[in-house]
N, C-alpha and C. Protein backbone atom coordinates (compact mmCIF):
# COMPACT_ATOMS: atom_id res chain seq x y z
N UNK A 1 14.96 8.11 -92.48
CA UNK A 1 14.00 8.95 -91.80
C UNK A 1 13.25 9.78 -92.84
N UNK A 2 11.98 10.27 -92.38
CA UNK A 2 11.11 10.72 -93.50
C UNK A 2 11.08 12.19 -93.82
N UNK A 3 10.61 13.15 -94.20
CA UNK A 3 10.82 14.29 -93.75
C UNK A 3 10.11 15.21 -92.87
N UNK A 4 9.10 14.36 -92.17
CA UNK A 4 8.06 14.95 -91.13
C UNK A 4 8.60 15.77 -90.32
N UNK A 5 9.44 15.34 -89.80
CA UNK A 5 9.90 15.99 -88.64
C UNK A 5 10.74 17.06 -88.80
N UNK A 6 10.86 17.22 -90.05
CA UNK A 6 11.45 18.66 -90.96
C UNK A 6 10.27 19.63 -90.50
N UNK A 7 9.46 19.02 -91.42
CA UNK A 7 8.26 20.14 -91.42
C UNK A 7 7.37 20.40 -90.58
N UNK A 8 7.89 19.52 -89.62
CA UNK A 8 6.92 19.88 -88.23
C UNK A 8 7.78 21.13 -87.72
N UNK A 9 8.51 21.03 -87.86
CA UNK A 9 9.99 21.80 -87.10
C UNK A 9 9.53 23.60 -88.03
N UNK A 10 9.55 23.30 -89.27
CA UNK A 10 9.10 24.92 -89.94
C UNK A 10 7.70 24.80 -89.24
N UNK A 11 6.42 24.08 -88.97
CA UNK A 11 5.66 24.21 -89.11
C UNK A 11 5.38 25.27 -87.21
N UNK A 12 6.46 24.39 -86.48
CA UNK A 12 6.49 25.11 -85.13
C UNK A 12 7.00 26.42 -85.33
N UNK A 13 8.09 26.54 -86.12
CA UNK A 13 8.93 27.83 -86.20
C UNK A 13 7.76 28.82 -86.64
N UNK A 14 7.34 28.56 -88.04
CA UNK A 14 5.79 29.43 -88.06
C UNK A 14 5.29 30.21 -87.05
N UNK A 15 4.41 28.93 -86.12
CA UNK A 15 4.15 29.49 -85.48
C UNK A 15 4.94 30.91 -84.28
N UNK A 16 5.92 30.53 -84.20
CA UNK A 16 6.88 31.22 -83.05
C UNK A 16 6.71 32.38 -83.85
N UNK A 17 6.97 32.56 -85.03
CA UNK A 17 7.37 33.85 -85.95
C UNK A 17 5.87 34.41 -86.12
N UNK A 18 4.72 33.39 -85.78
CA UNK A 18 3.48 34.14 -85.93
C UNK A 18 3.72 35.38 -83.81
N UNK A 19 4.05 35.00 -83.21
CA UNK A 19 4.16 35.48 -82.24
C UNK A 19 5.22 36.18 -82.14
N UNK A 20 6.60 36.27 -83.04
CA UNK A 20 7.43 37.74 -83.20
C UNK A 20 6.74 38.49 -83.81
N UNK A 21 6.29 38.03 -84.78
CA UNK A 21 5.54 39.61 -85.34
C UNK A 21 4.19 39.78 -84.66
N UNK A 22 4.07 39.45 -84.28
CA UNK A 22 2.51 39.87 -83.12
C UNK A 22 3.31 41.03 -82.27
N UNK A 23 4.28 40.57 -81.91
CA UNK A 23 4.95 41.72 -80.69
C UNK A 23 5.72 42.66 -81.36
N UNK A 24 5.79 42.50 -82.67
CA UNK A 24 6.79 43.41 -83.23
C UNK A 24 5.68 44.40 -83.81
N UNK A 25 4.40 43.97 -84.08
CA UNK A 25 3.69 45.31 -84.82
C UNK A 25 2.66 46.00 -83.46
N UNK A 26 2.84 44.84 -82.37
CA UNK A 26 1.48 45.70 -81.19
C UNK A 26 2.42 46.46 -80.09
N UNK A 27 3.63 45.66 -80.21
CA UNK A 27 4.94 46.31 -79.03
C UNK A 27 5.11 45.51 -77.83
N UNK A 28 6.01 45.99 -77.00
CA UNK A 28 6.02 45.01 -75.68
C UNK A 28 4.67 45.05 -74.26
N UNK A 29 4.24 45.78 -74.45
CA UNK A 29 3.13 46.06 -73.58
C UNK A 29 1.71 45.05 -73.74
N UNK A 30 1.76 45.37 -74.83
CA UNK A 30 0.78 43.93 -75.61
C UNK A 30 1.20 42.66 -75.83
N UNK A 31 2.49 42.61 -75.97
CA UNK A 31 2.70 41.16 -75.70
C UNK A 31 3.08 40.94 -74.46
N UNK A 32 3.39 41.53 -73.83
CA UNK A 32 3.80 41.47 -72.17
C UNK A 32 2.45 40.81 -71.23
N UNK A 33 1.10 42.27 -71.66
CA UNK A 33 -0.31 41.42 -71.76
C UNK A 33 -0.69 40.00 -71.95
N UNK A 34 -0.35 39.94 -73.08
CA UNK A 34 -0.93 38.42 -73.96
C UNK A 34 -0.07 37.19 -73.26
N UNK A 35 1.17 37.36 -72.09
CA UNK A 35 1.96 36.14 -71.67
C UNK A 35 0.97 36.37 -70.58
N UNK A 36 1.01 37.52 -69.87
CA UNK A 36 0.40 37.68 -68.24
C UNK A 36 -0.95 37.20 -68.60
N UNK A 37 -1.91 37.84 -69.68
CA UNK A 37 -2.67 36.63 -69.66
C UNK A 37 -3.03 35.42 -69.70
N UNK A 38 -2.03 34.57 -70.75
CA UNK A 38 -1.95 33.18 -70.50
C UNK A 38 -1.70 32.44 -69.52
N UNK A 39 -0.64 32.80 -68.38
CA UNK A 39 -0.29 32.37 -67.43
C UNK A 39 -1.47 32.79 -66.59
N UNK A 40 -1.65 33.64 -66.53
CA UNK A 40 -3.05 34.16 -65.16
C UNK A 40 -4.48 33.07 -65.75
N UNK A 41 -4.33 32.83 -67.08
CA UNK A 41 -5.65 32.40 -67.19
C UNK A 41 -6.07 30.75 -66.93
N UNK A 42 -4.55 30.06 -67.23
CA UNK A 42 -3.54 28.81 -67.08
C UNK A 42 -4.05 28.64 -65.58
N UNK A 43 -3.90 28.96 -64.56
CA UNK A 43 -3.56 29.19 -63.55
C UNK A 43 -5.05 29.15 -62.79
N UNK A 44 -6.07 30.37 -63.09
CA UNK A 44 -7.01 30.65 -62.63
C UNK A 44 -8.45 29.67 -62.63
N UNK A 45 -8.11 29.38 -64.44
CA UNK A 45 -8.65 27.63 -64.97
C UNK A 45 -8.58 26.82 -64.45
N UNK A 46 -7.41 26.53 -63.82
CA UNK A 46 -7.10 25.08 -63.69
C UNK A 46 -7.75 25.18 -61.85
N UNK A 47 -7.57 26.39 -61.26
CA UNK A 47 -8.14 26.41 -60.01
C UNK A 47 -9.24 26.70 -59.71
N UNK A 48 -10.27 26.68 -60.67
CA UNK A 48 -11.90 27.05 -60.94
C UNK A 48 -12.73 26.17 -61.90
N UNK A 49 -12.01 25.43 -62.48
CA UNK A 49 -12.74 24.97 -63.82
C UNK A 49 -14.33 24.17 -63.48
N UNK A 50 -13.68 23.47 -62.12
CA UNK A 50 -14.49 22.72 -61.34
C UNK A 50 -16.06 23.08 -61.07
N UNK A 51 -15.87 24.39 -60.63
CA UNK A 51 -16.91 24.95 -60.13
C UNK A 51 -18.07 25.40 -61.40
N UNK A 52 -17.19 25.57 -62.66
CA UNK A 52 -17.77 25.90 -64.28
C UNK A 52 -18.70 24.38 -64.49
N UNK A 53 -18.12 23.29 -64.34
CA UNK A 53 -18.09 22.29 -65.10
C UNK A 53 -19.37 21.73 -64.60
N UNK A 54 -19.80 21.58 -63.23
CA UNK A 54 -21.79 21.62 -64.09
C UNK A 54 -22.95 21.98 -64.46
N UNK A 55 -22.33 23.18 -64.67
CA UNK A 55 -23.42 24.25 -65.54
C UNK A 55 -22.64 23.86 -66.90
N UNK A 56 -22.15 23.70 -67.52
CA UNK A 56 -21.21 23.07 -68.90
C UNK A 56 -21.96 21.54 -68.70
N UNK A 57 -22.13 20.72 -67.73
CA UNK A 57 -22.41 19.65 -67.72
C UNK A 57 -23.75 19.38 -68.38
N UNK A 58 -24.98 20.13 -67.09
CA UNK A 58 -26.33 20.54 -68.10
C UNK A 58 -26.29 20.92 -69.50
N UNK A 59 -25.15 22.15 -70.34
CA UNK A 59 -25.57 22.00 -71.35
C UNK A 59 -25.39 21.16 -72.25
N UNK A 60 -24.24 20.63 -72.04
CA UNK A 60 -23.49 19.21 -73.20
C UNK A 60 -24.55 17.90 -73.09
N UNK A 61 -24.93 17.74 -72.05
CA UNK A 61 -25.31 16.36 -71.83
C UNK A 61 -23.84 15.87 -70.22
N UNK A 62 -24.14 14.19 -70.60
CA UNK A 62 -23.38 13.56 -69.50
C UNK A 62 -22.35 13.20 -70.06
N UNK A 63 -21.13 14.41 -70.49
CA UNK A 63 -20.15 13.86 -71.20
C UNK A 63 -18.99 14.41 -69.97
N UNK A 64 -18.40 14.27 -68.91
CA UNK A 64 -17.53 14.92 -67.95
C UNK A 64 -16.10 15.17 -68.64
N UNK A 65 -15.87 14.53 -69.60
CA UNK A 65 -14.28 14.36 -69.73
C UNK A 65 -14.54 16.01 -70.74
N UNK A 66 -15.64 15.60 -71.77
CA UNK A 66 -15.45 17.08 -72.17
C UNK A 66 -15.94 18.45 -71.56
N UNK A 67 -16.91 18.06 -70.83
CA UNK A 67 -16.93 19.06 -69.91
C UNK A 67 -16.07 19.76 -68.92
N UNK A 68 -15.25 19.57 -68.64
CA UNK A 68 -13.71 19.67 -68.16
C UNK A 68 -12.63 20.64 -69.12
N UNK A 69 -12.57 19.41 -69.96
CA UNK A 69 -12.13 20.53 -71.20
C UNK A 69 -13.09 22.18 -71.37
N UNK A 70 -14.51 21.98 -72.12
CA UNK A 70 -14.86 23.18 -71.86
C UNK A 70 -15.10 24.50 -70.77
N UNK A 71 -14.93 23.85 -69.81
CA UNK A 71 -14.90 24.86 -68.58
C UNK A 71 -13.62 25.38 -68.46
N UNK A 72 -12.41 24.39 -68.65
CA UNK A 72 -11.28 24.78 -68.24
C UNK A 72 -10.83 26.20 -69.72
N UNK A 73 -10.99 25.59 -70.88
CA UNK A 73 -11.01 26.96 -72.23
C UNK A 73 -12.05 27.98 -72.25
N UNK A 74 -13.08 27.88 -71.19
CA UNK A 74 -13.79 29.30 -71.32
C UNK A 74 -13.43 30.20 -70.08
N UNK A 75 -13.18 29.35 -69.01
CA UNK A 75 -12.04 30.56 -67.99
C UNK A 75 -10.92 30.80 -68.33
N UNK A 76 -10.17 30.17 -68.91
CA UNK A 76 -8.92 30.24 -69.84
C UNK A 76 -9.21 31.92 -70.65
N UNK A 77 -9.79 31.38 -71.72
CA UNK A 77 -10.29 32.48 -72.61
C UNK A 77 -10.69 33.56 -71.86
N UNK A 78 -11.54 33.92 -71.05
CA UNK A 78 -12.24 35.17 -70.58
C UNK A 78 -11.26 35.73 -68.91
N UNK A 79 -10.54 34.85 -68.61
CA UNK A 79 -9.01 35.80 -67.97
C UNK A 79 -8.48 35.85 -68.71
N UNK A 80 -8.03 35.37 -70.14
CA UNK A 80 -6.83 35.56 -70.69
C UNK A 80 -7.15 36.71 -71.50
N UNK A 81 -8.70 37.04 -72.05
CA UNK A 81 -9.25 38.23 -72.56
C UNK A 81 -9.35 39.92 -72.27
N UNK A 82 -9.46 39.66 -70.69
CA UNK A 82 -9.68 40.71 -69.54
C UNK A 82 -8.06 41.03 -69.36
N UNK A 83 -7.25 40.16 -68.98
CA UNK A 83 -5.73 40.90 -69.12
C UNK A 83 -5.35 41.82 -69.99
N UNK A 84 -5.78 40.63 -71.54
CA UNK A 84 -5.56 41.74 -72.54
C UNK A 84 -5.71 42.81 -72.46
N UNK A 85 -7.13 43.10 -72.44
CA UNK A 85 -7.57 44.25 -72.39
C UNK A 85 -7.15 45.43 -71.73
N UNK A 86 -6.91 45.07 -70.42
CA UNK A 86 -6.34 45.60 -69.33
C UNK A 86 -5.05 46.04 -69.69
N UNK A 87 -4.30 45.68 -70.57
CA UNK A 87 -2.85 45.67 -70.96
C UNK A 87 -3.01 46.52 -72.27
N UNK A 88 -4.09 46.53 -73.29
CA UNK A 88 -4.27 47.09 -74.03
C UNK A 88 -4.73 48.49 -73.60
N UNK A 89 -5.62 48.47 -72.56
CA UNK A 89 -5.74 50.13 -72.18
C UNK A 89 -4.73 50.56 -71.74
N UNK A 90 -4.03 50.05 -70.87
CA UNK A 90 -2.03 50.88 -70.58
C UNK A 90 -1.40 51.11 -71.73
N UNK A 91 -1.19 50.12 -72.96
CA UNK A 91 -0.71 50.63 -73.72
C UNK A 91 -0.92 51.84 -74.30
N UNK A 92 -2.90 52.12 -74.65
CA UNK A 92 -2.68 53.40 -75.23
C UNK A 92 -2.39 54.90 -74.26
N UNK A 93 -2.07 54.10 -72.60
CA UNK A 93 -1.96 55.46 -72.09
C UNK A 93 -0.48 55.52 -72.16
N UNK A 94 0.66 54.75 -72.54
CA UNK A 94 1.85 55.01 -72.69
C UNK A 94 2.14 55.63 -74.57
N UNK A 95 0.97 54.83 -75.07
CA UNK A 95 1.10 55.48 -76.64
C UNK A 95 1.01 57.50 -76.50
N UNK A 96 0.99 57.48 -75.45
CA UNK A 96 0.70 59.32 -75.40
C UNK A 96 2.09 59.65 -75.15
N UNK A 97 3.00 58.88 -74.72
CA UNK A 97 4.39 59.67 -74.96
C UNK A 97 5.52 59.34 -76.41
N UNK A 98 4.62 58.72 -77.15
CA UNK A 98 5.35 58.21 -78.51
C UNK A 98 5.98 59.65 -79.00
N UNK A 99 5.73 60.53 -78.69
CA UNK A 99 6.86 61.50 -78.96
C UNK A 99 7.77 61.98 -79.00
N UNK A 100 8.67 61.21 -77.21
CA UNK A 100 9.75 60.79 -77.56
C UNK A 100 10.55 59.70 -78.33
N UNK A 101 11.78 60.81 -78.57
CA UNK A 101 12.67 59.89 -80.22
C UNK A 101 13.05 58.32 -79.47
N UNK A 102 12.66 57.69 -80.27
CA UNK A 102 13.06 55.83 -80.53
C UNK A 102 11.71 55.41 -79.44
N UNK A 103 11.25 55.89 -79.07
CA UNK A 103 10.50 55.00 -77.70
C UNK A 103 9.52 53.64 -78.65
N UNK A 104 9.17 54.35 -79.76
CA UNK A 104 8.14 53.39 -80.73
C UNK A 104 9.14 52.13 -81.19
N UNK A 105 10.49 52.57 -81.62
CA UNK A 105 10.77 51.61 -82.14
C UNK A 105 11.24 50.67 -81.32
N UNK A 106 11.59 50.90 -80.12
CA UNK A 106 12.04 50.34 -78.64
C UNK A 106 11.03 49.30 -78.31
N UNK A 107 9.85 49.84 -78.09
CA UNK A 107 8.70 49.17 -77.76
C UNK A 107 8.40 48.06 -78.96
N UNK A 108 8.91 48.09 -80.15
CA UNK A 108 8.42 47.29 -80.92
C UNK A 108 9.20 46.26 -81.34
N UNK A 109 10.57 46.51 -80.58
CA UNK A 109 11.88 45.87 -81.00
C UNK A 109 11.88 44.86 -79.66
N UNK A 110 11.46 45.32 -78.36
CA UNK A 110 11.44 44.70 -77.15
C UNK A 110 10.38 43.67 -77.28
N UNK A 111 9.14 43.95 -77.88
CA UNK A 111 7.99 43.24 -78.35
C UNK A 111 8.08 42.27 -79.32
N UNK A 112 8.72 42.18 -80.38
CA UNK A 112 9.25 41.30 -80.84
C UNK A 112 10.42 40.61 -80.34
N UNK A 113 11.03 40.07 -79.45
CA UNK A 113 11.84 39.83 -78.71
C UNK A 113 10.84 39.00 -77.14
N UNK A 114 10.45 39.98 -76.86
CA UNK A 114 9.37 39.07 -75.94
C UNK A 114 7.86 38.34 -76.70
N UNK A 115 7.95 38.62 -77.99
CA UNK A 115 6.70 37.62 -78.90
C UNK A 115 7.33 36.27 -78.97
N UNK A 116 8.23 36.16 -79.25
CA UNK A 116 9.67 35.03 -79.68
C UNK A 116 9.35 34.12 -78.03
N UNK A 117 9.64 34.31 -76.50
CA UNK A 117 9.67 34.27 -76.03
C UNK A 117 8.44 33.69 -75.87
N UNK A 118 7.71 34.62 -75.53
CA UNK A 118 6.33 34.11 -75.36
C UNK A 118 5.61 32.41 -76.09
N UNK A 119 6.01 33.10 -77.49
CA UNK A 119 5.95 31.66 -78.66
C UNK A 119 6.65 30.75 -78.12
N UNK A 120 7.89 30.59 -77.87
CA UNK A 120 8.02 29.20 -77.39
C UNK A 120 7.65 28.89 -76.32
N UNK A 121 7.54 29.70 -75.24
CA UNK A 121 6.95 28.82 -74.00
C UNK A 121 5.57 28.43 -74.49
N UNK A 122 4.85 28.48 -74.99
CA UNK A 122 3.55 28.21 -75.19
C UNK A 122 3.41 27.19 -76.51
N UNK A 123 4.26 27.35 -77.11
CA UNK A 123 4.50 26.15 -78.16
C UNK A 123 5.01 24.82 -77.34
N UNK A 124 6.07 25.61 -76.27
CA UNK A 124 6.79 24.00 -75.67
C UNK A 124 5.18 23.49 -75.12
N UNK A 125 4.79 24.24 -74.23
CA UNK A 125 4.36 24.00 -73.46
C UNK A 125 2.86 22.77 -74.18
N UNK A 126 2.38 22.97 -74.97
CA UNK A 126 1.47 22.47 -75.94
C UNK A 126 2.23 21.02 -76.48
N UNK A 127 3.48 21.48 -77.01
CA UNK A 127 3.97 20.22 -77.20
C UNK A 127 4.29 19.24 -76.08
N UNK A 128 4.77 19.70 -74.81
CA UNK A 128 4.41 18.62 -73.57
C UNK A 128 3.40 17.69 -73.37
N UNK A 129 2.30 19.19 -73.36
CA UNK A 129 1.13 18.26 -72.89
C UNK A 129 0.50 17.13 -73.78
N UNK A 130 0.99 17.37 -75.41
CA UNK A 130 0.67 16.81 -76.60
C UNK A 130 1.63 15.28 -76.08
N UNK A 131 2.99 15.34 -76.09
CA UNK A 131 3.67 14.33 -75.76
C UNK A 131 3.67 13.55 -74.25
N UNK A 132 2.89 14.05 -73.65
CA UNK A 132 2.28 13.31 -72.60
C UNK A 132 1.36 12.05 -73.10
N UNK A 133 0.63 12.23 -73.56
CA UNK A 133 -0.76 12.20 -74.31
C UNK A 133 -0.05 11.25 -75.72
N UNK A 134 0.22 11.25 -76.77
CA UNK A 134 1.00 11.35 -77.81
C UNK A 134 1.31 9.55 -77.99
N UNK A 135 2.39 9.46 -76.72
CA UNK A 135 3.29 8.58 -76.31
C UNK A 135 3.86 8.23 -77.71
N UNK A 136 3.51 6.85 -78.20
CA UNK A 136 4.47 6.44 -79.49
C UNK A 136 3.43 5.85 -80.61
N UNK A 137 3.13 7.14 -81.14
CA UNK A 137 2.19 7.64 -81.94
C UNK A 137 2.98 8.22 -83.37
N UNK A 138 2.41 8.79 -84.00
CA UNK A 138 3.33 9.55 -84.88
C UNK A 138 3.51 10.47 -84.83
N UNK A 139 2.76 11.66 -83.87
CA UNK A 139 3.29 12.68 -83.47
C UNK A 139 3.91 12.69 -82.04
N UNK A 140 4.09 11.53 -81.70
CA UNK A 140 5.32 11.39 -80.28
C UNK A 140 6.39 11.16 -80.95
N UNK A 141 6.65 10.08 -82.22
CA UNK A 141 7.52 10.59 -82.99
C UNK A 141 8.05 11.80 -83.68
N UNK A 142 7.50 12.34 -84.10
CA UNK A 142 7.75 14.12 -84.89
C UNK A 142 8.39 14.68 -83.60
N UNK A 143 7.65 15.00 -82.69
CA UNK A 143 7.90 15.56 -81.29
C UNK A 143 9.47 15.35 -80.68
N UNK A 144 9.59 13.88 -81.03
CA UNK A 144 10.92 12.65 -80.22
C UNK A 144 12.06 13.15 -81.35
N UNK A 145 12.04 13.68 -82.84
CA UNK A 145 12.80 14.01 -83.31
C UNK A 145 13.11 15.03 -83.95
N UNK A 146 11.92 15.83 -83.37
CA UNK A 146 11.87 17.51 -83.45
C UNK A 146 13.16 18.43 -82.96
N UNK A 147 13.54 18.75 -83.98
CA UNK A 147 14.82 19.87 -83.22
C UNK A 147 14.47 21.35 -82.66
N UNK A 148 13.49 21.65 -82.62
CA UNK A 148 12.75 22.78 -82.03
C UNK A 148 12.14 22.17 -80.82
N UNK A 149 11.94 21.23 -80.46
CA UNK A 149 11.35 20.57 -79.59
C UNK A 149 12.64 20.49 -78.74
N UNK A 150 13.32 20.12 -78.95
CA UNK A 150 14.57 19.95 -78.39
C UNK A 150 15.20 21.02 -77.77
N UNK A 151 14.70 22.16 -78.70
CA UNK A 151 14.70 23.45 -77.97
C UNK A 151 13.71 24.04 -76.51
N UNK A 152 12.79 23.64 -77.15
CA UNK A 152 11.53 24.22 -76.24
C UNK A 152 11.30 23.75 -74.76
N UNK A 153 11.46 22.23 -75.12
CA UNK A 153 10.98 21.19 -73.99
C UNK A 153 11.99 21.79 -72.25
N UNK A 154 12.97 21.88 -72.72
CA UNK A 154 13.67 21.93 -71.23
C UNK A 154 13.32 23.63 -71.28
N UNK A 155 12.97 24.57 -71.81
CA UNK A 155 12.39 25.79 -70.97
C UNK A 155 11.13 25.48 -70.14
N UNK A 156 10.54 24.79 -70.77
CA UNK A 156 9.36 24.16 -70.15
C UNK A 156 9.44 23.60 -69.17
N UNK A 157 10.36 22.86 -69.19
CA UNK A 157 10.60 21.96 -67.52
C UNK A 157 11.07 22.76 -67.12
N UNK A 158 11.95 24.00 -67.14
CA UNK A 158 12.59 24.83 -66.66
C UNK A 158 11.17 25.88 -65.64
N UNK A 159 10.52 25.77 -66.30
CA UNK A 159 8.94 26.56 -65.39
C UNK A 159 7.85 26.01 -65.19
N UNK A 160 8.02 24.62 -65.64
CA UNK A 160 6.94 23.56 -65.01
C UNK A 160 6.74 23.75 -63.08
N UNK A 161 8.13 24.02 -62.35
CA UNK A 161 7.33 23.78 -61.11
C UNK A 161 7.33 25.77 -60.73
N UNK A 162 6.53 25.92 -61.57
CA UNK A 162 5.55 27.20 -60.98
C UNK A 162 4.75 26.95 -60.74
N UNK A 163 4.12 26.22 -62.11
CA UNK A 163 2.25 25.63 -61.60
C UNK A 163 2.05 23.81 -61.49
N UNK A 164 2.36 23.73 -60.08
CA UNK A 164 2.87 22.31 -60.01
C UNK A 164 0.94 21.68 -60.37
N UNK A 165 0.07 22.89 -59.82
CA UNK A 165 -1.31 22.32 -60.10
C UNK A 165 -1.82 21.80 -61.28
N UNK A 166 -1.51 23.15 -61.97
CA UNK A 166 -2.06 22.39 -63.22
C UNK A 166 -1.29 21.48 -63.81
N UNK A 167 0.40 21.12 -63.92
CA UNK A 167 1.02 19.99 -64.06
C UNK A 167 0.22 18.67 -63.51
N UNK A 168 -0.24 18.90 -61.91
CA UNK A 168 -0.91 17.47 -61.52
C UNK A 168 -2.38 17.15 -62.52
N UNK A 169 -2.80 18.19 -63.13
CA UNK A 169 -4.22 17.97 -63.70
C UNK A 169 -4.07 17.15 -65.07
N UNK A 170 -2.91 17.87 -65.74
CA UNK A 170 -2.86 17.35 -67.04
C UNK A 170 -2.08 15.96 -66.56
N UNK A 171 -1.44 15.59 -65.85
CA UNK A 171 -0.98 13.86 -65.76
C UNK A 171 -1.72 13.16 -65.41
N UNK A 172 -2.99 13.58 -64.10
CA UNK A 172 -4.02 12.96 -63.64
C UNK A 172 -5.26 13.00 -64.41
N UNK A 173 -5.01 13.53 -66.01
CA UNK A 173 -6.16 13.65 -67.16
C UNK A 173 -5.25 12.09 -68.30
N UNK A 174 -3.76 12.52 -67.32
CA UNK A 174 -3.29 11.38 -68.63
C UNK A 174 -3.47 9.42 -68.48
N UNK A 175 -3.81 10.06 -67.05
CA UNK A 175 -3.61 8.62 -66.70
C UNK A 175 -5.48 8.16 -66.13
């Protein structure tokens, strides 16, 4: 065996550790934000994209498959933006009691802890839809002998039937 699937494996972990320390320097409120937005935006996309996609249609030209794609990442993006935000103004109205002792480091210790969290569901979740898609490729391989994958994948199925919708979109995009 080669060593790909080594370094796919640091290359996922990376990422995850790019999302502990995201929550470890903004705190749990902001990363608490940044999941509620993904999921709200996951969610809101996949049940609107439709209505985006031919005004996206006019501007691309007659391309539907990517037009789909772009409608579905700019409602994505602009709920997942507006949460933030929304989550970022609470934070600084709770940053007004940082005066009590440990609350900062609490918030930043809980935040890194839910960044971790966050990172893998959204890593699994990427790698699903990638290995949907993928099949027996060379990154369905990396994926097939990924030990972080191995990790990720069954949290993922573990909350796949929340959004059974957008599950039906991405299989009925696969097939």
């Amino acid at each position: 065996m080669t060593y790909a699937p080594y370094i796919f494996d640091l290359i996922l972990l990376f990422i995850i550790s790019g999302f502990f320390f995201y929550g470890l320097f903004f705190g749990f409120l902001r990363a608490l934000g940044s999941l509620v937005g993904y999921f709200a935006g996951a969610i809101i996309a996949s049940k609107y994209f439709d209505n985006l996609m031919p005004w996206i249609t006019n501007l691309i030209g007659d391309r539907a498959g990517l037009a789909k794609v772009l409608a579905f990442l700019v409602l994505f993006f602009l709920v997942n933006q507006f949460i933030g935000w929304a989550f970022y103004l609470l934070d600084r109205v709770v940053h007004l009691l940082h005066f009590i002792p440990f609350l900062k480091t609490f918030n930043r210790i809980l935040g890194a802890g839910f960044g971790v969290v966050e990172g893998g569901l959204i890593v699994g979740l990427v790698l699903w839809v990638v290995s949907i898609f993928a099949g027996r490729t060379i990154v369905g391989d990396w994926i097939a002998h990924s030990l972080v994958a191995k990790v990720l994948l069954p949290l993922v199925d573990y909350s796949i039937p929340y959004f059974p919708e957008i599950i039906e979109k991405v299989q009925a995009l696969a097939h």
